[in-house]
Protein backbone atom coordinates (compact mmCIF):
# COMPACT_ATOMS: atom_id res chain seq x y z
CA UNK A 1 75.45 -18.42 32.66
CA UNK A 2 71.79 -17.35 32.95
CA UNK A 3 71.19 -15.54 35.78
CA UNK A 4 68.65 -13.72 37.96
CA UNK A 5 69.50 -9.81 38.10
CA UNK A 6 68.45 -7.32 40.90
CA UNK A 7 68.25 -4.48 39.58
CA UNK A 8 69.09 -1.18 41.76
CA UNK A 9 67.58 2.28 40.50
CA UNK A 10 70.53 3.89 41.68
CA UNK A 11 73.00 2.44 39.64
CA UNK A 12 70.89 1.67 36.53
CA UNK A 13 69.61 5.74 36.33
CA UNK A 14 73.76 6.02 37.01
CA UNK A 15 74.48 3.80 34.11
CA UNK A 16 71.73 5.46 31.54
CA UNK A 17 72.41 8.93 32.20
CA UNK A 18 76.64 7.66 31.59
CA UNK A 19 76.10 6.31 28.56
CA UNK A 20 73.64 8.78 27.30
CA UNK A 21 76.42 11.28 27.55
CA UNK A 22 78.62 8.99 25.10
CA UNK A 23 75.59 8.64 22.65
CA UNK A 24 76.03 10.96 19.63
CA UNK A 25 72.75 13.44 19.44
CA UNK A 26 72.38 13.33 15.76
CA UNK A 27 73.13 8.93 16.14
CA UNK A 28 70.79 7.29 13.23
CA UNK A 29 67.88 5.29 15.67
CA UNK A 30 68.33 1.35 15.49
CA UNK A 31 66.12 -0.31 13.40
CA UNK A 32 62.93 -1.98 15.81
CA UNK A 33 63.50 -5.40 16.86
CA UNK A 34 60.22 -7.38 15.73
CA UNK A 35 59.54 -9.97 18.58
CA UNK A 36 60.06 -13.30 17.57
CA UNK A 37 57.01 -15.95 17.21
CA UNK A 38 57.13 -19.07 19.72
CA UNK A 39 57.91 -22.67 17.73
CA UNK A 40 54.53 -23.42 16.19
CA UNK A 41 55.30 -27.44 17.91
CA UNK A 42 55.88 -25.50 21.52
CA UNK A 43 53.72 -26.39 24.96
CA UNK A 44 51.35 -23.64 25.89
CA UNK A 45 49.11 -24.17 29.25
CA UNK A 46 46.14 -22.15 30.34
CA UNK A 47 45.66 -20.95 26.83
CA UNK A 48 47.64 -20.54 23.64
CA UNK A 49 47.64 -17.55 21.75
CA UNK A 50 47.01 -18.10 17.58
CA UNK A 51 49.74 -18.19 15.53
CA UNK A 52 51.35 -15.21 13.55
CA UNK A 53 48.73 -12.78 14.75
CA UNK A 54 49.83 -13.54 18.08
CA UNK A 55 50.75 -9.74 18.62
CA UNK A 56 48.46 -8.17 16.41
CA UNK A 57 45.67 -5.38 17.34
CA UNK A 58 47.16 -5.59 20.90
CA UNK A 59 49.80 -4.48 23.22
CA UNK A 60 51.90 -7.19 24.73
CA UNK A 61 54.04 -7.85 27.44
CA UNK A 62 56.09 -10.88 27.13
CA UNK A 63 57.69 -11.96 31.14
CA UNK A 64 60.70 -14.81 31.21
CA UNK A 65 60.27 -16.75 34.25
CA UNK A 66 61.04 -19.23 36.85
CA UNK A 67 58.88 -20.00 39.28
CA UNK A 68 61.45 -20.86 41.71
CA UNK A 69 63.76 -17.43 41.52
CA UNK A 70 62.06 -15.12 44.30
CA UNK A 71 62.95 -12.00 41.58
CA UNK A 72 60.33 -13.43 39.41
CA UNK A 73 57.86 -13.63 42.10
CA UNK A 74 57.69 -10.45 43.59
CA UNK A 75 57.28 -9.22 40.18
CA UNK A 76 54.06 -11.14 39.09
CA UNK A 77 51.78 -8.61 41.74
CA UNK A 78 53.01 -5.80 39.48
CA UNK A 79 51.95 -7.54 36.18
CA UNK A 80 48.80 -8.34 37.66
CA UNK A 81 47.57 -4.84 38.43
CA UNK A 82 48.76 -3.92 35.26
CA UNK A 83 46.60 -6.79 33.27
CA UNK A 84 43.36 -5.91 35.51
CA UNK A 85 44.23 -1.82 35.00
CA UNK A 86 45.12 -2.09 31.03
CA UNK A 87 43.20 -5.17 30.16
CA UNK A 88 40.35 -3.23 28.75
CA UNK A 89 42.16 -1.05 26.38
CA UNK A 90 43.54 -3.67 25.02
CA UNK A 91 47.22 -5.00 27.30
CA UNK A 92 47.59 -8.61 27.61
CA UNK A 93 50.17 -10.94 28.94
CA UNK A 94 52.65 -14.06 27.87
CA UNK A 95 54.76 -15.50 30.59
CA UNK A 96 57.60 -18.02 29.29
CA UNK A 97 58.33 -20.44 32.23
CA UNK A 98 62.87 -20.79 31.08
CA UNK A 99 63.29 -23.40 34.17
CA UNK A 100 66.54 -22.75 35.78
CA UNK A 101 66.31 -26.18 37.48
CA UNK A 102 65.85 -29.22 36.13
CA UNK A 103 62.48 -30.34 38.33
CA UNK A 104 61.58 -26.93 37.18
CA UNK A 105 61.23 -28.37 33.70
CA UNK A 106 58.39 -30.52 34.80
CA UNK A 107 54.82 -29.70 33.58
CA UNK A 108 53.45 -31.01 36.59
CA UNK A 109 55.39 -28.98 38.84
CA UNK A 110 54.44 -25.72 36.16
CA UNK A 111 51.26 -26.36 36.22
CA UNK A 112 51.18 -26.43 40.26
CA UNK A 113 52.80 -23.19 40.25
CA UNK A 114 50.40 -21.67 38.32
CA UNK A 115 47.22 -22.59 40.57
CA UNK A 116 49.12 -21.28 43.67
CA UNK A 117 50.09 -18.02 41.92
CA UNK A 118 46.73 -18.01 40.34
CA UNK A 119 47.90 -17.08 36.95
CA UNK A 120 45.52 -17.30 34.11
CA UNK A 121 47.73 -16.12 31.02
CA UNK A 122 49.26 -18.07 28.18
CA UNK A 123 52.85 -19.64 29.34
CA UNK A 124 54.52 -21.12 26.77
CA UNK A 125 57.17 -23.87 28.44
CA UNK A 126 60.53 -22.75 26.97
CA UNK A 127 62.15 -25.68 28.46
CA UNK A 128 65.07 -25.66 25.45
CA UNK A 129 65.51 -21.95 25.94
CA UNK A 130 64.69 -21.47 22.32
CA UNK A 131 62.56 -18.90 22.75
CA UNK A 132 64.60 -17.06 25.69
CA UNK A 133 67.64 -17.44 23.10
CA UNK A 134 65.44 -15.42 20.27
CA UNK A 135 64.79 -12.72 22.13
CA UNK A 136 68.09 -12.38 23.60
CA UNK A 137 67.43 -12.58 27.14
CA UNK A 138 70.33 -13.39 29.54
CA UNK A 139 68.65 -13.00 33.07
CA UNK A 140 65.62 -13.96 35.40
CA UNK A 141 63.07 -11.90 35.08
CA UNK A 142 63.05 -9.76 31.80
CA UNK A 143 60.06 -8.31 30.40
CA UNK A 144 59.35 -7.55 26.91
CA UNK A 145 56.72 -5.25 25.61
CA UNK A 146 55.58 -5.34 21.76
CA UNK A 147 53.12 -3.33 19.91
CA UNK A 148 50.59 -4.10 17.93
CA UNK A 149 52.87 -4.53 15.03
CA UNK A 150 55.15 -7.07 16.69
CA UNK A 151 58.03 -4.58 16.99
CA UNK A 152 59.68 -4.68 21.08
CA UNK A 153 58.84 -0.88 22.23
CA UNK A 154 60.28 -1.50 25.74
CA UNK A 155 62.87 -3.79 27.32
CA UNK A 156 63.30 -4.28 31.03
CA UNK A 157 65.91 -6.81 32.74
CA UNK A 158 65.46 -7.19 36.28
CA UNK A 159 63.65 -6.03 38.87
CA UNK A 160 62.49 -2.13 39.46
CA UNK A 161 61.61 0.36 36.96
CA UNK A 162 58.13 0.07 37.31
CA UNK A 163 56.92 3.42 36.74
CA UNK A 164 59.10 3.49 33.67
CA UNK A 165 58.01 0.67 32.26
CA UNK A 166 53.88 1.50 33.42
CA UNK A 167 55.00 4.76 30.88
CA UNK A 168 55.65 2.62 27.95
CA UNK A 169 52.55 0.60 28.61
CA UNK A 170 50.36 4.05 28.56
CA UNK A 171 52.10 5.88 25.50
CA UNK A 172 51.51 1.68 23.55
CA UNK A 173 47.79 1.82 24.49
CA UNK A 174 47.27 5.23 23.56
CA UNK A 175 49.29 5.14 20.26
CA UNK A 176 46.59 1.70 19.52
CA UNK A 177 43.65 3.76 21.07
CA UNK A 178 43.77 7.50 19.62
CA UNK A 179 41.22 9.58 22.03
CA UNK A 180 41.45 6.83 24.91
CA UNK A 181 41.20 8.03 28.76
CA UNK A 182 42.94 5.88 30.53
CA UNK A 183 42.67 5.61 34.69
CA UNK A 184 44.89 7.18 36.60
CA UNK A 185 48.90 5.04 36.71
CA UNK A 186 49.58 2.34 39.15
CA UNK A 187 52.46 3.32 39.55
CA UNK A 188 53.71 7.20 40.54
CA UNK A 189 57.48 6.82 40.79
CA UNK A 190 60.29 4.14 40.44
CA UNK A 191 61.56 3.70 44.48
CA UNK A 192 64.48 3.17 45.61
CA UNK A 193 64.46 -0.33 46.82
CA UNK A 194 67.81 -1.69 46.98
CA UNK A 195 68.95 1.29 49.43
CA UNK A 196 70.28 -0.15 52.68
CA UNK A 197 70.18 2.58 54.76
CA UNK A 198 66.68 3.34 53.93
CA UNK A 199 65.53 -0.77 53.21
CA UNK A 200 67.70 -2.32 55.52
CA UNK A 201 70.60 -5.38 54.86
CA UNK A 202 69.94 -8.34 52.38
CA UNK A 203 72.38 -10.99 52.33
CA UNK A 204 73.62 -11.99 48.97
CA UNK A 205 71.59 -14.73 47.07
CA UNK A 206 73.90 -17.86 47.65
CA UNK A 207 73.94 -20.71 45.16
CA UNK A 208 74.98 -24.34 45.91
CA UNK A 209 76.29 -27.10 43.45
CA UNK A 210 79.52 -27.49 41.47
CA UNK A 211 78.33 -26.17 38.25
CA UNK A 212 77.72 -22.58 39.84
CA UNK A 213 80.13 -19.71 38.46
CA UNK A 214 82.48 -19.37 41.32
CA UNK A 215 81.36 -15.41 41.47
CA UNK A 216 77.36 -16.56 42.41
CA UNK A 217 77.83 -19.75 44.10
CA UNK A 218 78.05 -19.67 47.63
CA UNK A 219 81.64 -20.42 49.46
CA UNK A 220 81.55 -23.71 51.32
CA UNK A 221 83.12 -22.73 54.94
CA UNK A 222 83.99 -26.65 55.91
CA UNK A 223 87.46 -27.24 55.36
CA UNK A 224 86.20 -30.15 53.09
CA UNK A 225 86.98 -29.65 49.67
CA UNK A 226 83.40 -29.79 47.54
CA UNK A 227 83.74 -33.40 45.81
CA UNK A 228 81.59 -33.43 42.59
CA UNK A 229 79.01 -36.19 42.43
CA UNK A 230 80.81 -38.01 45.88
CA UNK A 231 79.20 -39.03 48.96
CA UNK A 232 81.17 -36.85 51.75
CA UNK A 233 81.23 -36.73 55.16
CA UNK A 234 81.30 -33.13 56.74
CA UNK A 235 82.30 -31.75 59.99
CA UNK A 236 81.15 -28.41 61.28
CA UNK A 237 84.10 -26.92 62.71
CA UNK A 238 82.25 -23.74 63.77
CA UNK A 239 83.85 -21.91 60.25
CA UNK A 240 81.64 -19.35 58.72
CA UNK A 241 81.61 -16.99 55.83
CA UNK A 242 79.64 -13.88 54.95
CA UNK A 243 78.40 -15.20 51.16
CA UNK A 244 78.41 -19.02 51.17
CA UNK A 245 77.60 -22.29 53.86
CA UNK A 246 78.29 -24.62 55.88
CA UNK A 247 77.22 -28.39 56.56
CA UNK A 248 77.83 -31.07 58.78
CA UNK A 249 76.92 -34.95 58.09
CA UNK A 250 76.23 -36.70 55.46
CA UNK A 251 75.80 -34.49 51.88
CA UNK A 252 76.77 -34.96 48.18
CA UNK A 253 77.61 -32.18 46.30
CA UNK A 254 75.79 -32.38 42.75
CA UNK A 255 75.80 -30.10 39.77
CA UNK A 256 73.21 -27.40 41.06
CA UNK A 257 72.48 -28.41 45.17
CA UNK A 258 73.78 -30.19 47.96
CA UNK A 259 71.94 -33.35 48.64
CA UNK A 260 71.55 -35.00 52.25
CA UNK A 261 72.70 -38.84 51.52
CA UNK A 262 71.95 -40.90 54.77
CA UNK A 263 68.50 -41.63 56.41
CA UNK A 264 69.31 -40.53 60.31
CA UNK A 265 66.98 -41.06 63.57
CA UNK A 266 68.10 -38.06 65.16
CA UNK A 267 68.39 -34.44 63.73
CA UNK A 268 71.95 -34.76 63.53
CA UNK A 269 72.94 -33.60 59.93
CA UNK A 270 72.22 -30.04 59.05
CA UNK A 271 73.30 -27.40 56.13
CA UNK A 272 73.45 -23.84 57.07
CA UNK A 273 74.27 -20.46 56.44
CA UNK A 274 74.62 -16.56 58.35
CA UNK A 275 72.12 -14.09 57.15
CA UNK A 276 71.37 -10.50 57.69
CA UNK A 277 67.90 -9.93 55.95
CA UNK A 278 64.43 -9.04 56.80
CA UNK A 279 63.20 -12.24 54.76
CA UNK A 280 64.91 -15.91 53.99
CA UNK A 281 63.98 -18.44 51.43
CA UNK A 282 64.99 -21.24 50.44
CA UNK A 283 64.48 -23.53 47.23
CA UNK A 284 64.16 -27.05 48.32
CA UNK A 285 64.13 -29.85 45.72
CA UNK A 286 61.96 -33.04 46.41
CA UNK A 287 64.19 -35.94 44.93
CA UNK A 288 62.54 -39.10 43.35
CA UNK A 289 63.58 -41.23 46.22
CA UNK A 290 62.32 -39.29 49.19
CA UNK A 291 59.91 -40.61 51.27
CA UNK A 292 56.42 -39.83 52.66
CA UNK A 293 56.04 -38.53 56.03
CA UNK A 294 52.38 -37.02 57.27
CA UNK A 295 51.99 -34.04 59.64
CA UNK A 296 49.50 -33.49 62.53
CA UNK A 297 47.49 -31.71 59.91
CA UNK A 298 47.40 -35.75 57.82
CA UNK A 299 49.78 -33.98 55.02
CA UNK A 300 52.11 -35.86 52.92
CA UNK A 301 55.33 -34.67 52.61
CA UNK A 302 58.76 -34.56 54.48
CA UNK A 303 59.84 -32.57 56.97
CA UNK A 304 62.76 -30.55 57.04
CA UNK A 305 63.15 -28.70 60.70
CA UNK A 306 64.79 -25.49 60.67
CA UNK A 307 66.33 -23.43 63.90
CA UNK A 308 67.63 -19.76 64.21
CA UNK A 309 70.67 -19.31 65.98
CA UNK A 310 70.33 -23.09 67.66
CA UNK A 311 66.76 -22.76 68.59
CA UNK A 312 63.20 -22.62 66.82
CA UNK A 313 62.56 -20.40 64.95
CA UNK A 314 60.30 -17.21 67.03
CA UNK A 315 56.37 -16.98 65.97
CA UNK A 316 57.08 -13.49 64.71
CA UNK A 317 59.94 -14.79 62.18
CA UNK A 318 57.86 -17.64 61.14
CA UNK A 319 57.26 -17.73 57.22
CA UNK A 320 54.35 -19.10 55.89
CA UNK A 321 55.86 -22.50 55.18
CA UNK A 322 56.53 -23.12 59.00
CA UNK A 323 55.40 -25.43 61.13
CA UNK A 324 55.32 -26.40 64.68
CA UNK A 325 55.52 -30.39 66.41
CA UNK A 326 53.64 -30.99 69.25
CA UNK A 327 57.63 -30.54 71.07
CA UNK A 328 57.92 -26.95 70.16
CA UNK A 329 60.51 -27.27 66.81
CA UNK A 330 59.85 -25.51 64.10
CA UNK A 331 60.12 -27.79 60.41
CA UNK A 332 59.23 -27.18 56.89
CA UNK A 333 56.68 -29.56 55.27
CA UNK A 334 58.69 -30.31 51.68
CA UNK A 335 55.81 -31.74 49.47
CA UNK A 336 57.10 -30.19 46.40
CA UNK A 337 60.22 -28.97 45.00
CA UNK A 338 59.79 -25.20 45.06
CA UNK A 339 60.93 -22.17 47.00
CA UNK A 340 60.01 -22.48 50.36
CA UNK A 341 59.14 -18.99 52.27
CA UNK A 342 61.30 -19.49 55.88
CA UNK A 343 61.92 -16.05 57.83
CA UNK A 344 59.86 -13.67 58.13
CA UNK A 345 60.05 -9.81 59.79
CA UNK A 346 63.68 -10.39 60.72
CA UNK A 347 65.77 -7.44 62.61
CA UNK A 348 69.12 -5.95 61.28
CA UNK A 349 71.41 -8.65 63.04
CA UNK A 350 73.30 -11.32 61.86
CA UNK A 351 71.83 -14.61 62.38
CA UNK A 352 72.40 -18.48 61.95
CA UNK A 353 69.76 -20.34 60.49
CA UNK A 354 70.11 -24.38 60.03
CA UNK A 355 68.34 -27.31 57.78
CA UNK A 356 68.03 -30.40 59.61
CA UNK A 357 66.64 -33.22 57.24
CA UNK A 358 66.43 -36.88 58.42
CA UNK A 359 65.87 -38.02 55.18
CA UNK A 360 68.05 -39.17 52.22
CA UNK A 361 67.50 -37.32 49.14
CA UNK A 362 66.54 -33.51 50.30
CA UNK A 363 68.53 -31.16 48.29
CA UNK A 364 68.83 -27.49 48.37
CA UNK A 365 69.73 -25.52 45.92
CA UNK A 366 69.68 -22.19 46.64
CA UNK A 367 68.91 -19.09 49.30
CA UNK A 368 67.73 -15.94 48.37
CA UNK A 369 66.92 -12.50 50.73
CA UNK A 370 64.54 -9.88 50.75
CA UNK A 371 64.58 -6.43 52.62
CA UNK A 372 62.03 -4.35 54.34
CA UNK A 373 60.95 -2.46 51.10
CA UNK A 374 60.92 -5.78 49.05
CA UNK A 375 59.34 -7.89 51.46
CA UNK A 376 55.43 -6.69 50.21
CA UNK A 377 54.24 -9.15 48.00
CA UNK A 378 51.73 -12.61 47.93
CA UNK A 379 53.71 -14.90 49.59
CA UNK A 380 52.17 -18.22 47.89
């Protein structure tokens, strides 16, 4: 299963020095992997790079994507600076968009994503995973960096190692430019952002739909079992668990979300879960046949209202995506499927946050966390 990898600098500088020590000092060097070429037929947007030469008299760094998973996103900042710092001695960028949704396969929805991002590189759509199959990759994000002879210098899965990988970048461009000064590194030192003591607590990243791996997905507390594909009625019985959630109403269970399946008057059906994060998001999926609502602002879209431990959500842990009625509740205007930014500068406590759509056809497919020292990034 493809999956989206945090990556911890504690335990990956634990796992390199470990298996250093088995390596054998005098061990022949693998030969260099030469990056593969993308499928000459392949979609590019913004721009497409030419052909074979696609790596030559350059440094490179190829990024696998989603523009859903919230570890992508809080990477692209990084890979910005680096393009604006490097760009002149000769660094440039490929993102391949590997959707790990279906809607996420949609041009339209690509393309979208890279306007609010604002990101002007060449992104090949690798919607067959050909591509993320060449190069071996096996988790959201992974970066790639290949010299000007096409050869992968540097790989990187997951988040962190910035520093490290900033090195690599540096030691490329000089190797191309002999003599070259370049400006001082972005970044000084990898952090340690995955400590909770130091970060704080981040809830696990919790999966719905049947087709999850029973070790990502999130546990269903209702005492309902999860009926593939079926039209169920659940019954909040007050059960909750630490990695998982819990619904009440009207919700079908499909391959990769949970799907509200009635139209209802009154916020009556919900889908929840407990959290302990300083940041919540969710990734809301816009199905086909959803209907239009308008907000005070004259937007079209649906709303989706949203309380914290039975009651609207506070201004001060108000994400960007939320919105106010004239009545006080707090909602999220779904006009797109995307990841939707909910809670913001949370405390240490455990909380209860709740989805209440009125609509038939809102799904949600996943909710991810961040903590205090991964919270800094464009929130778009």
């Amino acid at each position: 299963m493809r999956r989206k990898i945090l990556v911890g600098v504690g335990i990956c500088a634990f796992a390199l020095v470990f298996f250093a020590g088995l390596t054998d000092a005098k061990q022949v060097a693998k030969k260099p992997k030469k990056a593969p070429l993308f499928p000459a037929e392949g979609i590019w947007l913004n721009t497409e790079p030419s052909g074979k030469k696609i790596f030559q008299q350059k440094i490179t760094l190829v990024f696998f994507w989603d523009y859903t998973s919230i570890n992508c996103l809080r990477e692209i900042e990084f890979l910005k600076r680096w393009h604006r710092h490097y760009h002149p001695y000769g660094l440039e960028m490929i993102f391949v968009h590997a959707p790990e949704y279906q809607f996420a396969a949609q041009k339209e929805n690509v393309k979208n994503a890279l306007t609010r991002f604002e990101i002007p590189y060449p992104v090949y759509l690798d919607n067959d995973f050909k591509v993320w199959d060449s190069y071996g990759v096996i988790s959201w994000p992974t970066k790639f960096l290949v010299n000007e002879k096409g050869v992968i210098i540097h790989t990187q899965m997951g988040e962190g190692y910035y520093s490290m990988t900033e090195r690599y970048i540096r030691k490329a461009l000089v190797k191309l430019n002999p003599g070259a000064v370049l400006p001082e590194p972005l970044e000084k030192e990898d952090k340690e952002n995955y400590d909770s003591e130091f970060c704080g607590q981040m809830s696990s990243e919790t999966y719905l739909g049947y087709r999850q791996p029973s070790w990502w997905s999130g546990e269903l507390a209702n005492s309902e079992r999860r009926f593939p594909d079926q039209v169920r009625y659940y019954k909040d019985q007050g059960e909750r668990v630490a990695h998982g959630f819990f619904a009440h109403g009207q919700w079908a269970n499909r391959a990769d979300y949970f799907e509200h399946a009635r139209h209802t008057d009154q916020l009556s059906d919900y889908l929840g879960i407990v959290y302990s994060a300083h940041e919540v998001y969710a990734v809301l999926n816009r199905l086909p046949d959803l209907k239009n609502e308008k907000d005070s602002s004259g937007q079209n879209g649906y709303r989706v209202y949203i309380t914290r431990d039975d009651e609207p959500l506070p201004p001060a842990q108000r994400g960007p995506d939320v919105l106010q009625d004239d009545q006080g509740a707090t909602y999220v205007l779904v006009q797109e499927s995307k990841l939707y930014y909910l809670v913001i500068g949370e405390d240490q406590d455990f909380h209860e946050l709740k989805l209440w759509p009125q609509q038939k056809g809102m799904a949600v497919n996943s909710f991810s966390f961040s903590n205090q020292c991964l919270s800094d990034f464009e929130h778009r």
